[in-house]
PDB file of N, CA and C in Angstrom:
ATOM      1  N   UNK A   1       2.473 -44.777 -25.619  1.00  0.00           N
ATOM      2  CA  UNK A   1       1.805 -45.005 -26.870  1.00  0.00           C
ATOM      3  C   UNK A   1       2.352 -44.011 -27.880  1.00  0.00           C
ATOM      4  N   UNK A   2       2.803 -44.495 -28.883  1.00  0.00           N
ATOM      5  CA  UNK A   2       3.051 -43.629 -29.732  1.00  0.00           C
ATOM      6  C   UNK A   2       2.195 -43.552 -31.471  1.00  0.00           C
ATOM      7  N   UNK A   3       2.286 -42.774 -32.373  1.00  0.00           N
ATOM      8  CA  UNK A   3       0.891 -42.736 -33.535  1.00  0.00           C
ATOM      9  C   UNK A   3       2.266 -42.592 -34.528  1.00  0.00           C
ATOM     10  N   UNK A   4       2.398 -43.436 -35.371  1.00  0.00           N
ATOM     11  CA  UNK A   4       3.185 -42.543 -36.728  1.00  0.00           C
ATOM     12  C   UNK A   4       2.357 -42.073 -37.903  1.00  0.00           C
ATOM     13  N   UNK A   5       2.367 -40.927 -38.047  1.00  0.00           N
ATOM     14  CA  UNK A   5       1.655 -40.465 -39.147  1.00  0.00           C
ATOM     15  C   UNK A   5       2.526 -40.492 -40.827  1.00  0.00           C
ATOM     16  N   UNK A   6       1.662 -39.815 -41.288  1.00  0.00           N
ATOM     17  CA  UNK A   6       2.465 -38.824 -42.338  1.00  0.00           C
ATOM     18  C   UNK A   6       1.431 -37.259 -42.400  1.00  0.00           C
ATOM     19  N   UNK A   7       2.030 -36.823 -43.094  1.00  0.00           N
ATOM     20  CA  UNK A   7       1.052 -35.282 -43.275  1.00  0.00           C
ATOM     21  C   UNK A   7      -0.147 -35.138 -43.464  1.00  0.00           C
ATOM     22  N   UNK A   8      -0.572 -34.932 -42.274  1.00  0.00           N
ATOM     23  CA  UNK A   8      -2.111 -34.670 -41.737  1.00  0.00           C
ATOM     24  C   UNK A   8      -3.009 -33.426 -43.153  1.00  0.00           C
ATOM     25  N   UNK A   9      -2.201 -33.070 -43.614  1.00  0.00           N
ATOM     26  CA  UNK A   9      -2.714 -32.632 -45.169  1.00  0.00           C
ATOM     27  C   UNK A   9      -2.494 -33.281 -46.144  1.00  0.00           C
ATOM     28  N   UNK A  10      -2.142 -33.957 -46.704  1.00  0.00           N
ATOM     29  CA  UNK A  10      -1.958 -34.975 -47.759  1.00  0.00           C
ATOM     30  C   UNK A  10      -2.249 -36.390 -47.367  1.00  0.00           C
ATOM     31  N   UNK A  11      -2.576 -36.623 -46.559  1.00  0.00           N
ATOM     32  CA  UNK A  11      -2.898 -38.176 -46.187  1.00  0.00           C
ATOM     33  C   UNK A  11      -3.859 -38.222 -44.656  1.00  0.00           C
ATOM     34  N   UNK A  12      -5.388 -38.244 -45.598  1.00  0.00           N
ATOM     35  CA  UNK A  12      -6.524 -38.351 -44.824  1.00  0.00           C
ATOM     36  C   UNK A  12      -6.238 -39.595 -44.051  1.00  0.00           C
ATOM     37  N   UNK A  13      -5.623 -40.718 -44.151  1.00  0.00           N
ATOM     38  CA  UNK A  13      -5.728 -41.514 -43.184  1.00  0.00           C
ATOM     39  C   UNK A  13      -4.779 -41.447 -42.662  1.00  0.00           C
ATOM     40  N   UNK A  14      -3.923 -40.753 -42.382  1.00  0.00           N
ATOM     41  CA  UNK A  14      -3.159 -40.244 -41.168  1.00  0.00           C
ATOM     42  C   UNK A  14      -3.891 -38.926 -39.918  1.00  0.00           C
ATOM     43  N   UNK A  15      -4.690 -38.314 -41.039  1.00  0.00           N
ATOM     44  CA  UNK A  15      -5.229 -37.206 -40.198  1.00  0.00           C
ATOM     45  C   UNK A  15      -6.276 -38.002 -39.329  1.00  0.00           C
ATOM     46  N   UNK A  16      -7.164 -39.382 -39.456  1.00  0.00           N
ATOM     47  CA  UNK A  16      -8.073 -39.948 -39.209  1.00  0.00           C
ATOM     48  C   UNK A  16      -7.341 -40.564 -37.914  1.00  0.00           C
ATOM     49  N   UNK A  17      -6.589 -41.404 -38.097  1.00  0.00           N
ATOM     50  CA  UNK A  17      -5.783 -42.125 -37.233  1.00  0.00           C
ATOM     51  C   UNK A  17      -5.501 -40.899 -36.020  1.00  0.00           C
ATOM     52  N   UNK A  18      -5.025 -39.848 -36.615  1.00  0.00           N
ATOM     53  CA  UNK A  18      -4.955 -38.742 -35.218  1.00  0.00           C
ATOM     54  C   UNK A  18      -5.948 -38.092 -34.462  1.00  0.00           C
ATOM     55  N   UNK A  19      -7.130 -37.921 -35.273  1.00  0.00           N
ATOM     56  CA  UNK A  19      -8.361 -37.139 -34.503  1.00  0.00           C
ATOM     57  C   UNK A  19      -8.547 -38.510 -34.095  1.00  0.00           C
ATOM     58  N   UNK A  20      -8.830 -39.722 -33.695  1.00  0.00           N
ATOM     59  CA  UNK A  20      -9.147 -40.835 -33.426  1.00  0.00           C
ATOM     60  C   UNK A  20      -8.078 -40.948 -31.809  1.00  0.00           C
ATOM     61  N   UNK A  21      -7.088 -40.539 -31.942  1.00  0.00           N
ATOM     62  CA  UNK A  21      -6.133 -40.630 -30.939  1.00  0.00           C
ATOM     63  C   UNK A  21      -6.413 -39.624 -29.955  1.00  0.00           C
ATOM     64  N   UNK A  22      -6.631 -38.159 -30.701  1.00  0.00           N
ATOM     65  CA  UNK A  22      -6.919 -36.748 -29.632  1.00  0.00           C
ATOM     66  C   UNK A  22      -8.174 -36.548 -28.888  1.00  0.00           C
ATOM     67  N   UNK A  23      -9.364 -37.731 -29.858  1.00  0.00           N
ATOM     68  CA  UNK A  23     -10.436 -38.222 -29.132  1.00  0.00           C
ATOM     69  C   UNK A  23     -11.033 -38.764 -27.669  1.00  0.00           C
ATOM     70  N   UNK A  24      -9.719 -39.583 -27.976  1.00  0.00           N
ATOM     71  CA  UNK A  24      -9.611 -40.884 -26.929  1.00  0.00           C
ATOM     72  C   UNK A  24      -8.984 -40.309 -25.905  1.00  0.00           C
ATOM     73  N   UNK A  25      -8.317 -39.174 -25.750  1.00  0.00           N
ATOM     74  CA  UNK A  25      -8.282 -38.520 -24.893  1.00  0.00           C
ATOM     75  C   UNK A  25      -6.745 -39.087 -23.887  1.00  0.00           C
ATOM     76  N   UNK A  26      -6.519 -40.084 -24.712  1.00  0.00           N
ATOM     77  CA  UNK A  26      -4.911 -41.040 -23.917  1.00  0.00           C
ATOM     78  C   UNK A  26      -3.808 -40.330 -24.810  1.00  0.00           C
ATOM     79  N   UNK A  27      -3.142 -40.065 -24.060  1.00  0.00           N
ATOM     80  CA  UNK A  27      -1.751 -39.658 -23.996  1.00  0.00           C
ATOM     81  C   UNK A  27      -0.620 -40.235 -25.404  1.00  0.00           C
ATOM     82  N   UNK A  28      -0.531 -39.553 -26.518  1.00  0.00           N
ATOM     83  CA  UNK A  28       0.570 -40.276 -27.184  1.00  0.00           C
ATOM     84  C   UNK A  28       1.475 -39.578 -27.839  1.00  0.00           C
ATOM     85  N   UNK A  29       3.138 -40.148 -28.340  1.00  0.00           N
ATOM     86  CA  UNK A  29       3.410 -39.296 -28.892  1.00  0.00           C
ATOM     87  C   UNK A  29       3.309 -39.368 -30.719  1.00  0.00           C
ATOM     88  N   UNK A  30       3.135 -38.456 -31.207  1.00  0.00           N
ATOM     89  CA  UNK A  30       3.062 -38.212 -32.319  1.00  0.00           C
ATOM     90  C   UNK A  30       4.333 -37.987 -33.305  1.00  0.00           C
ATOM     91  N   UNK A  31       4.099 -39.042 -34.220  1.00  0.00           N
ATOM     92  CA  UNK A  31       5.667 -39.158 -35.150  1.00  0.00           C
ATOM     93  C   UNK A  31       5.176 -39.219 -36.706  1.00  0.00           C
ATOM     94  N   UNK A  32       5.711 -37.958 -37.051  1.00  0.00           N
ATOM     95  CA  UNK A  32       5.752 -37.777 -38.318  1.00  0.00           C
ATOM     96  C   UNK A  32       6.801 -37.978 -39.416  1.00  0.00           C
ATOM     97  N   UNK A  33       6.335 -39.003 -40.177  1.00  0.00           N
ATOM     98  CA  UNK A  33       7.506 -39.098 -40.950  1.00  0.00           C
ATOM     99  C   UNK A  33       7.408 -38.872 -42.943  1.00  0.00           C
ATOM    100  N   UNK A  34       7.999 -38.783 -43.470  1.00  0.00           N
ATOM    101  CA  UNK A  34       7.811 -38.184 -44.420  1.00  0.00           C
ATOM    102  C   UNK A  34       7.208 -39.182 -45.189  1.00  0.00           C
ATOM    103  N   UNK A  35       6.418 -38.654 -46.382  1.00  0.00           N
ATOM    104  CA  UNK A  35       6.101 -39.633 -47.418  1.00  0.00           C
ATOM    105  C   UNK A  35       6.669 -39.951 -48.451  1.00  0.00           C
ATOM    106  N   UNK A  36       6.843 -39.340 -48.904  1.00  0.00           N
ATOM    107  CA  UNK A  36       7.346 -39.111 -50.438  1.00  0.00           C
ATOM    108  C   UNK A  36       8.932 -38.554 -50.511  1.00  0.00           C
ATOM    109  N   UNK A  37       9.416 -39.735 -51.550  1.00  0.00           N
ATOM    110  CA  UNK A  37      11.079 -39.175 -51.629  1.00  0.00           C
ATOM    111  C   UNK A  37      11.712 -40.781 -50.898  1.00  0.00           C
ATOM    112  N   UNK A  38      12.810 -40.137 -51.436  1.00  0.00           N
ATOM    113  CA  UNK A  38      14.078 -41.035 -50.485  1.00  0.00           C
ATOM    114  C   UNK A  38      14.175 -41.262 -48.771  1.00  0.00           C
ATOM    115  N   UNK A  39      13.885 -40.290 -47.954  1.00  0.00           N
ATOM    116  CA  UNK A  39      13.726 -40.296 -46.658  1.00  0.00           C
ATOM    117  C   UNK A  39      12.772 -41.234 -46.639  1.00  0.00           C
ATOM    118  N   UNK A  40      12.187 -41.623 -46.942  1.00  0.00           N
ATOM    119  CA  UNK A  40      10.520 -42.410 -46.886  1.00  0.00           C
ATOM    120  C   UNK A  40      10.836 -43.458 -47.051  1.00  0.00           C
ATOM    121  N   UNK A  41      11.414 -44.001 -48.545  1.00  0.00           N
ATOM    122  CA  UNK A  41      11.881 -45.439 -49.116  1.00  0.00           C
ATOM    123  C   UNK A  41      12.893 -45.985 -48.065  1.00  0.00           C
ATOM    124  N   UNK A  42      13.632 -44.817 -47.110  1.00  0.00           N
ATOM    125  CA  UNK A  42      14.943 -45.418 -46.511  1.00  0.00           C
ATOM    126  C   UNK A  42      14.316 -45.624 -45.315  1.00  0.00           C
ATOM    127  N   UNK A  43      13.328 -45.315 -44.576  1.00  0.00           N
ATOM    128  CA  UNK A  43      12.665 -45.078 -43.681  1.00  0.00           C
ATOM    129  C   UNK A  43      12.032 -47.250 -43.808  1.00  0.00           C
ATOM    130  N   UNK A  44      11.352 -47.258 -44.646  1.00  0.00           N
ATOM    131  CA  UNK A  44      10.622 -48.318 -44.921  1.00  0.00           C
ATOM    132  C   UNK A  44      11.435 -49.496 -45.146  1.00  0.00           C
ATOM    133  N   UNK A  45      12.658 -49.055 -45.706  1.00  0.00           N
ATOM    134  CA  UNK A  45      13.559 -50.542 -46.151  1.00  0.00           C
ATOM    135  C   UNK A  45      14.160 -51.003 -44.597  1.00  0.00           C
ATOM    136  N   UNK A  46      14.199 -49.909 -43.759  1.00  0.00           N
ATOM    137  CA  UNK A  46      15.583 -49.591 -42.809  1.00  0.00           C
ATOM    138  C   UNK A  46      14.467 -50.352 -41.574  1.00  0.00           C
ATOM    139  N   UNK A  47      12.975 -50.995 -41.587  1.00  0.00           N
ATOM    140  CA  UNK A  47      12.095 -51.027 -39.807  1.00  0.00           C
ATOM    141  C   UNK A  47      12.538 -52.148 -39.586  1.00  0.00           C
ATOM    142  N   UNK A  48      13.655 -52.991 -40.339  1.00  0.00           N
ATOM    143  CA  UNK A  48      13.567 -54.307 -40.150  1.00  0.00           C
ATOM    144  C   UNK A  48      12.554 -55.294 -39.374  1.00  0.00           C
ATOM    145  N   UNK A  49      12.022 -54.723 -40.485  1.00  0.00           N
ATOM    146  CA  UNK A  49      10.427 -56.033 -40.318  1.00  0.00           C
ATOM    147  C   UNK A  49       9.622 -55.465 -39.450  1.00  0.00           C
ATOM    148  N   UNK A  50       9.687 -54.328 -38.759  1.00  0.00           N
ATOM    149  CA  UNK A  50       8.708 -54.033 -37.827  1.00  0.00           C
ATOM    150  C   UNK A  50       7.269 -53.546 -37.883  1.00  0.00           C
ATOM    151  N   UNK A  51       7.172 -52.987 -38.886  1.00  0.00           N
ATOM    152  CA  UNK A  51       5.969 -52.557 -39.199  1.00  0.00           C
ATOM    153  C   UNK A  51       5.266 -53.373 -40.671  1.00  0.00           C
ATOM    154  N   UNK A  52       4.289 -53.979 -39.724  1.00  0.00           N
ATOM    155  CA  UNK A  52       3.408 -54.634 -40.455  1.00  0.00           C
ATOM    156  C   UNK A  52       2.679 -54.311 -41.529  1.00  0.00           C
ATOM    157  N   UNK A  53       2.427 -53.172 -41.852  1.00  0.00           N
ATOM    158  CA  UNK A  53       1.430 -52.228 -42.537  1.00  0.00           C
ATOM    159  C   UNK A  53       2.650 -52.245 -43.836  1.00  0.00           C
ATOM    160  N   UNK A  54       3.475 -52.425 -44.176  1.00  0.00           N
ATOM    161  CA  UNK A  54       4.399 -52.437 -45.321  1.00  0.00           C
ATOM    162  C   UNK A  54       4.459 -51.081 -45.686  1.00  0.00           C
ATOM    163  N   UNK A  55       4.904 -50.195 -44.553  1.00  0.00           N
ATOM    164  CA  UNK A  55       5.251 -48.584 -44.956  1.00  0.00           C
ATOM    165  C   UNK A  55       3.867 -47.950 -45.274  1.00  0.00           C
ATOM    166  N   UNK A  56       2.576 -48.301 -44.575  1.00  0.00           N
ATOM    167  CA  UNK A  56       1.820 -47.607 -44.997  1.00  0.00           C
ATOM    168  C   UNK A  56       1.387 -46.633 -43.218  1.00  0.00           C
ATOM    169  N   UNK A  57       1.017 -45.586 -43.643  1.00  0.00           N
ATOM    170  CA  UNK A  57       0.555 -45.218 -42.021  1.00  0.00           C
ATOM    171  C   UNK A  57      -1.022 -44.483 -42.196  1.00  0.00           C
ATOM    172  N   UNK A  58      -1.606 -44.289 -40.689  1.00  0.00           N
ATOM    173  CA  UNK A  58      -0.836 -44.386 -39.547  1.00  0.00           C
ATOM    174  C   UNK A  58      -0.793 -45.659 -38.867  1.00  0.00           C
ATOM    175  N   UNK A  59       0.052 -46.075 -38.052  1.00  0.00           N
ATOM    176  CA  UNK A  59       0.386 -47.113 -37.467  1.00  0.00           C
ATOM    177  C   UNK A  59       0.331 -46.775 -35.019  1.00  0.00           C
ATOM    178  N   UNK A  60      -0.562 -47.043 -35.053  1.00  0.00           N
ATOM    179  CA  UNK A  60      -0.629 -47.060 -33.654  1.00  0.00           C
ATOM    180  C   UNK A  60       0.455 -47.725 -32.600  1.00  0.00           C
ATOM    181  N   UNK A  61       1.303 -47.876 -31.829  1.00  0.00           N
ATOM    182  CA  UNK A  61       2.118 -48.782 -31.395  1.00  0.00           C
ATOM    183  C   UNK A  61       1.798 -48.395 -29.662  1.00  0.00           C
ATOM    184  N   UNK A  62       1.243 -49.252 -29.152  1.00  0.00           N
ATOM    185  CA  UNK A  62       0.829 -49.284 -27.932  1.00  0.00           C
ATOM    186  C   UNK A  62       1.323 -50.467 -27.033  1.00  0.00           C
ATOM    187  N   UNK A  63       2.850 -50.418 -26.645  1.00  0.00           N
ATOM    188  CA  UNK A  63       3.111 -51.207 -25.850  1.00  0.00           C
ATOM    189  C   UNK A  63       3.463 -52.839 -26.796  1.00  0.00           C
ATOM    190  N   UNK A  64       3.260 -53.979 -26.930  1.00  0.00           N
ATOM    191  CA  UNK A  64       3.107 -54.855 -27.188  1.00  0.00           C
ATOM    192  C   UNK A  64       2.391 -55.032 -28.586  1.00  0.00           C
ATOM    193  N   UNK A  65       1.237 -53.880 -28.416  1.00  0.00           N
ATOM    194  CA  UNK A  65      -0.255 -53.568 -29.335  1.00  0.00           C
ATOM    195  C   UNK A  65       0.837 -52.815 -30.788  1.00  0.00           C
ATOM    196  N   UNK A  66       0.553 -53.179 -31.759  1.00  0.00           N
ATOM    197  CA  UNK A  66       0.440 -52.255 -33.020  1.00  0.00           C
ATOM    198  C   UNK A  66      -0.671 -52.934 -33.591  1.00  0.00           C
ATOM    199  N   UNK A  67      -1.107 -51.448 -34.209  1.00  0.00           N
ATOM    200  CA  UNK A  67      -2.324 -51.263 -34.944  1.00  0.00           C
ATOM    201  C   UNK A  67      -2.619 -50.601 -35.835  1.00  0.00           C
ATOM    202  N   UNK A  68      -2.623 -50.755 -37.213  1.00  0.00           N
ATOM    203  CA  UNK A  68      -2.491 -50.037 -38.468  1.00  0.00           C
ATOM    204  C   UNK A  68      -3.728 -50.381 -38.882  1.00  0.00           C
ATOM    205  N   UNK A  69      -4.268 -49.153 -40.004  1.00  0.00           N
ATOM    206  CA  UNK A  69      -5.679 -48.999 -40.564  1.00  0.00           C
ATOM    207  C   UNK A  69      -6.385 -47.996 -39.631  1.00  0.00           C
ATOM    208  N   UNK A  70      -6.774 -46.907 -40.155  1.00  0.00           N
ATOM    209  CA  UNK A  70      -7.410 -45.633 -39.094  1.00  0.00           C
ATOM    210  C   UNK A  70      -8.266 -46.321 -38.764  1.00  0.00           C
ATOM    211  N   UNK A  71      -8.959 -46.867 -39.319  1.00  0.00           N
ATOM    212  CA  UNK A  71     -10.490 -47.365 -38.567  1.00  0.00           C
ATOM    213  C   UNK A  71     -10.486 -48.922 -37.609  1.00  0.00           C
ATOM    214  N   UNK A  72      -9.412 -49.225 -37.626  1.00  0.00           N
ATOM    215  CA  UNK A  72      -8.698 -50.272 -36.708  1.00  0.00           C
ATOM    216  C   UNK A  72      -8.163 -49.381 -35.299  1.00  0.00           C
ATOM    217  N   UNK A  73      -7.473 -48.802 -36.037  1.00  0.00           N
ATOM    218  CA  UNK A  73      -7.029 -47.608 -34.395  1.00  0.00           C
ATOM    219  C   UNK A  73      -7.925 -46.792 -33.868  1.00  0.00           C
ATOM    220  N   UNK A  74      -9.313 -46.562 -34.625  1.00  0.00           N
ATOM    221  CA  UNK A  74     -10.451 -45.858 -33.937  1.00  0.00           C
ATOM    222  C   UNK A  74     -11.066 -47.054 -33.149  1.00  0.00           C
ATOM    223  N   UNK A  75     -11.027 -48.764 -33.228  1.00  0.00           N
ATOM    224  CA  UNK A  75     -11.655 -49.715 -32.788  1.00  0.00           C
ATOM    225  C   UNK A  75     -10.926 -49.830 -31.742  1.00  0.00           C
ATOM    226  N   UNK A  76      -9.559 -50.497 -31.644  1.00  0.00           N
ATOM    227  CA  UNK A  76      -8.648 -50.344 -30.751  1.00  0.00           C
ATOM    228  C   UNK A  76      -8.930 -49.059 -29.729  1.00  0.00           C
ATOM    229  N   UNK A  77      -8.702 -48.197 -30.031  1.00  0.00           N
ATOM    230  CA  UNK A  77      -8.845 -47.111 -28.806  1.00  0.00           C
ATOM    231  C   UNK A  77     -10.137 -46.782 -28.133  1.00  0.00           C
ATOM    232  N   UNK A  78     -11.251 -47.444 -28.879  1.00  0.00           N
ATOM    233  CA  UNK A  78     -12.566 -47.219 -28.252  1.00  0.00           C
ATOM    234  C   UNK A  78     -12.472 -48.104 -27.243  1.00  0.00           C
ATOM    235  N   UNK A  79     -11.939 -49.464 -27.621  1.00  0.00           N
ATOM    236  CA  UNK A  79     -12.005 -50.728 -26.635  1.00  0.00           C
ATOM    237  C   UNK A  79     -11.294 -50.142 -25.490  1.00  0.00           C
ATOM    238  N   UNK A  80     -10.354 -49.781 -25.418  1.00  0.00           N
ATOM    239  CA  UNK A  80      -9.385 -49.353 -24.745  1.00  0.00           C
ATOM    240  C   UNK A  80      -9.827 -47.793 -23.413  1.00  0.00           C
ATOM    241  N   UNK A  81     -10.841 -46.888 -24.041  1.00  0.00           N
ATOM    242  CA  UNK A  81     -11.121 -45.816 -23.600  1.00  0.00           C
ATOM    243  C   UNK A  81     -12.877 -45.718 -23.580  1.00  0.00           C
ATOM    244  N   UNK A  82     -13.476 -46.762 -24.083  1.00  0.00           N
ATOM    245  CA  UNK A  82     -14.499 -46.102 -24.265  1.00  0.00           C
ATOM    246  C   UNK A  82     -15.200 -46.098 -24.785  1.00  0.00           C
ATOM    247  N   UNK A  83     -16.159 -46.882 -25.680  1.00  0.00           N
ATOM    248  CA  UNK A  83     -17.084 -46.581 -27.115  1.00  0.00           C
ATOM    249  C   UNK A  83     -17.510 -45.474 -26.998  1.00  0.00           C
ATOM    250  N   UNK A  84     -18.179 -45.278 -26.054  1.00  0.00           N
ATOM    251  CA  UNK A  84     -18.658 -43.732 -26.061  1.00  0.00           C
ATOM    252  C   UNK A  84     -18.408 -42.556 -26.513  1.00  0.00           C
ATOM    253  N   UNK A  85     -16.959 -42.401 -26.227  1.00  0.00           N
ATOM    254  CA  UNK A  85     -16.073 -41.549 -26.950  1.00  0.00           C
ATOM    255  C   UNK A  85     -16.405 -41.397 -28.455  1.00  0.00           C
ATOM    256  N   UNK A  86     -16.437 -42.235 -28.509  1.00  0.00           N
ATOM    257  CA  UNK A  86     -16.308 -42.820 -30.417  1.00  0.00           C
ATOM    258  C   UNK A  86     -17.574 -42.597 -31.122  1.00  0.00           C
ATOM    259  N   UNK A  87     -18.658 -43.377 -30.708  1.00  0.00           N
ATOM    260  CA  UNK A  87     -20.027 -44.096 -31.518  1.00  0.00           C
ATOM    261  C   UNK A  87     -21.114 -43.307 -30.575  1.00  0.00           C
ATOM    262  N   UNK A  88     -22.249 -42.987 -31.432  1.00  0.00           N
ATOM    263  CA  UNK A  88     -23.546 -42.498 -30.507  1.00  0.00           C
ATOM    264  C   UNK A  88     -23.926 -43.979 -29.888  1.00  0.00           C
ATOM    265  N   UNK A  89     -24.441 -43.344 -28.277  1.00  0.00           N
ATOM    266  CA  UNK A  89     -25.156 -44.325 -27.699  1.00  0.00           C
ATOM    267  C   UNK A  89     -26.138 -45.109 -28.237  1.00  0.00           C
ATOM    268  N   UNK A  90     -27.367 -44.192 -28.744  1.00  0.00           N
ATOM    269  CA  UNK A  90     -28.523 -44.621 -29.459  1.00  0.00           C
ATOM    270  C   UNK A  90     -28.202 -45.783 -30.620  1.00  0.00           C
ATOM    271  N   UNK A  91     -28.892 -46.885 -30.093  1.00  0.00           N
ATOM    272  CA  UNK A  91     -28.355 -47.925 -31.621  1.00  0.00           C
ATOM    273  C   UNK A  91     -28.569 -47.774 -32.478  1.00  0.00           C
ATOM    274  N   UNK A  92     -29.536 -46.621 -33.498  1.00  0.00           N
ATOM    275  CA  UNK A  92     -29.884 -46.639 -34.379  1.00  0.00           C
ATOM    276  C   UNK A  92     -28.749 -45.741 -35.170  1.00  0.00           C
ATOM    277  N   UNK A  93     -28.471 -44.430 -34.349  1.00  0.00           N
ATOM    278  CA  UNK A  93     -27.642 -43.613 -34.543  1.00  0.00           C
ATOM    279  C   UNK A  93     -26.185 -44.098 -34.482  1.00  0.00           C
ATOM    280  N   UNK A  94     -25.910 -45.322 -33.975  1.00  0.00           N
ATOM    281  CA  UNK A  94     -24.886 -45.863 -33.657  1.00  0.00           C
ATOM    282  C   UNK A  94     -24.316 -46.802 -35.256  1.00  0.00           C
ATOM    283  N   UNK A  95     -25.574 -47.213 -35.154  1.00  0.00           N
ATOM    284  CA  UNK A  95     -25.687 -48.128 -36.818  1.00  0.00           C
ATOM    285  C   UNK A  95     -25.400 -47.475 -38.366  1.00  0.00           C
ATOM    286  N   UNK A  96     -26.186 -46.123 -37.910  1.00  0.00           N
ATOM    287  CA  UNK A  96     -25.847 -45.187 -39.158  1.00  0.00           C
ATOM    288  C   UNK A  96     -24.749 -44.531 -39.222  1.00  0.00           C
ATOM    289  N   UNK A  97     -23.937 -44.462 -37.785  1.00  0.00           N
ATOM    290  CA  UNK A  97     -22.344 -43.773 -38.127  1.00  0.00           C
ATOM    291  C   UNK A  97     -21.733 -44.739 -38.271  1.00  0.00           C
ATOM    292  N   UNK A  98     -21.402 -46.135 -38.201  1.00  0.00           N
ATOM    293  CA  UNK A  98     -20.927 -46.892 -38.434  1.00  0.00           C
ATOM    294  C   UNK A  98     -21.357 -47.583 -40.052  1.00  0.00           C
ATOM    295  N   UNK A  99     -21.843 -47.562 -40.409  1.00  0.00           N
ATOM    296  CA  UNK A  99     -22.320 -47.144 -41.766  1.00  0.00           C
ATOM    297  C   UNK A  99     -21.508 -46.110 -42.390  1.00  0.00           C
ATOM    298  N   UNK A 100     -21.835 -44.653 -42.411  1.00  0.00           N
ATOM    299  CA  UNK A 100     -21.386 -44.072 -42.660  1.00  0.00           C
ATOM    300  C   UNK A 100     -19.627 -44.024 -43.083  1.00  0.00           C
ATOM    301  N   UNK A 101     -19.333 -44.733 -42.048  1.00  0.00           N
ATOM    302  CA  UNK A 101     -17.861 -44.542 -41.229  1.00  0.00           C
ATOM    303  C   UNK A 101     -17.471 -45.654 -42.534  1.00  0.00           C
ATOM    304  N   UNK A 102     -17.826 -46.767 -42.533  1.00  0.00           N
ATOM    305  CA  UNK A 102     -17.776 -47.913 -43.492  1.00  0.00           C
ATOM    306  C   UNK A 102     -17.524 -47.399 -45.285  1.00  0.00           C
ATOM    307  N   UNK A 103     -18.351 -47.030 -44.935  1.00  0.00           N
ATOM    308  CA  UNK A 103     -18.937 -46.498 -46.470  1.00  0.00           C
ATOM    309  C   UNK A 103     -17.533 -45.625 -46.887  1.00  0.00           C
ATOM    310  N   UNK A 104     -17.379 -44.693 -46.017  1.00  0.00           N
ATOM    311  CA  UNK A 104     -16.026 -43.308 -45.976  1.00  0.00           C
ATOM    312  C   UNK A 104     -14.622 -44.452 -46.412  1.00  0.00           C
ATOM    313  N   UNK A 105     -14.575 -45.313 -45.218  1.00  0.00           N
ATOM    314  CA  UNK A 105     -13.937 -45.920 -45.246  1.00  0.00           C
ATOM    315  C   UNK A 105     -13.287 -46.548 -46.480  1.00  0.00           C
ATOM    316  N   UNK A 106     -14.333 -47.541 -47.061  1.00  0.00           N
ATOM    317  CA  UNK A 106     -14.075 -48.450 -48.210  1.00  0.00           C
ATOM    318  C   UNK A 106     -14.198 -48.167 -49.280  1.00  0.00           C
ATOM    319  N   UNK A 107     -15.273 -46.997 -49.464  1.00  0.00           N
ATOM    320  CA  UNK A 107     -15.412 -46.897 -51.172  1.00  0.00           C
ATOM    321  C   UNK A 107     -14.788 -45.287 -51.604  1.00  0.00           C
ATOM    322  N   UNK A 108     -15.529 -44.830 -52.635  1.00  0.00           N
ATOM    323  CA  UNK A 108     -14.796 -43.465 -53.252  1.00  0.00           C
ATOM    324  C   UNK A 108     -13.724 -43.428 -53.595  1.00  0.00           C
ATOM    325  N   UNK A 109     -13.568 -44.880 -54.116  1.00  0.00           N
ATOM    326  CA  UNK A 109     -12.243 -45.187 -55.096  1.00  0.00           C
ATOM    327  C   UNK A 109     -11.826 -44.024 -56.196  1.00  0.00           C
ATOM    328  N   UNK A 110     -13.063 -43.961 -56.815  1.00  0.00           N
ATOM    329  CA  UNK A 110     -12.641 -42.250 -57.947  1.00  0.00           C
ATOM    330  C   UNK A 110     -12.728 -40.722 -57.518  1.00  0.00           C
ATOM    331  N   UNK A 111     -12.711 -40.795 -55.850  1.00  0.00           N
ATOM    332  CA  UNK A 111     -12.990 -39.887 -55.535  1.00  0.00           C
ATOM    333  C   UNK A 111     -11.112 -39.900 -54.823  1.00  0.00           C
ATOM    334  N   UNK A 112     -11.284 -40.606 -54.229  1.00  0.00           N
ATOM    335  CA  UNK A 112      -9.865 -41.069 -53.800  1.00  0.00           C
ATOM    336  C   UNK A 112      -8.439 -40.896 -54.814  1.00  0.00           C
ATOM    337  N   UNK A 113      -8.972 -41.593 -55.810  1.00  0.00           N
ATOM    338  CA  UNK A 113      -7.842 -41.617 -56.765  1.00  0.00           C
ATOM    339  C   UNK A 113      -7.262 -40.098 -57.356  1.00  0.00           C
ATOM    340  N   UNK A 114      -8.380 -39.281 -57.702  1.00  0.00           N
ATOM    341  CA  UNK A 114      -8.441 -38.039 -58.249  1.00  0.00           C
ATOM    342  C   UNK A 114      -7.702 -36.713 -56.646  1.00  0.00           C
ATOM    343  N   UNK A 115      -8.262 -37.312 -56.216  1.00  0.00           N
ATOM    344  CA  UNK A 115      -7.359 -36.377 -54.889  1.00  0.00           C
ATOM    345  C   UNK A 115      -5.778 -36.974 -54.091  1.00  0.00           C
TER     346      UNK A 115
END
């Protein structure tokens, strides 16, 4: 299994996609590749077609499996290892981090944009 990131400081959903991976407690390797600049653009023109995510990361690649979107690769690897790992047992508590998680997820567009 391998994770491609980009810089776990400049790109929260790369850092997400990785605590999601170091969670799960399975074995992967970790590939960092640059964002920004020419290395990046040549990086993206050059996957011939392979990555679905259109140069965006992180991108999970598990065998057969790719899986892009952190909160897709936190779903994926729960299935895979565990909900438990992931989500509180309690359904209520389960409902409100998933909520939560949603919420993180999708909105804070001006919070997003500005950082």
């Amino acid at each position: 299994m391998k994770l491609i990131i980009g810089n776990k400081n400049y790109s929260s959903w790369s850092l997400r996609g990785w605590l999601a991976a170091k969670q799960s407690g399975v074995s992967f390797e970790e590939i960092t590749v640059p964002m920004f600049g020419e290395a990046w653009d040549e990086l993206k023109s050059n996957d011939g077609g392979t990555q679905p995510s259109h140069g965006k990361v992180p991108i999970l690649w598990d065998e057969e499996a790719v899986v892009w979107d952190s909160l897709a690769i936190l779903e994926y690897l729960a299935d895979k290892v565990g909900r438990d790992r992931f989500w509180p047992k309690d359904p209520v508590a389960r409902g409100m981090a998933r909520s939560m998680v949603a919420e993180m997820h999708s909105s804070y567009q001006a919070l997003r944009s500005e950082c």
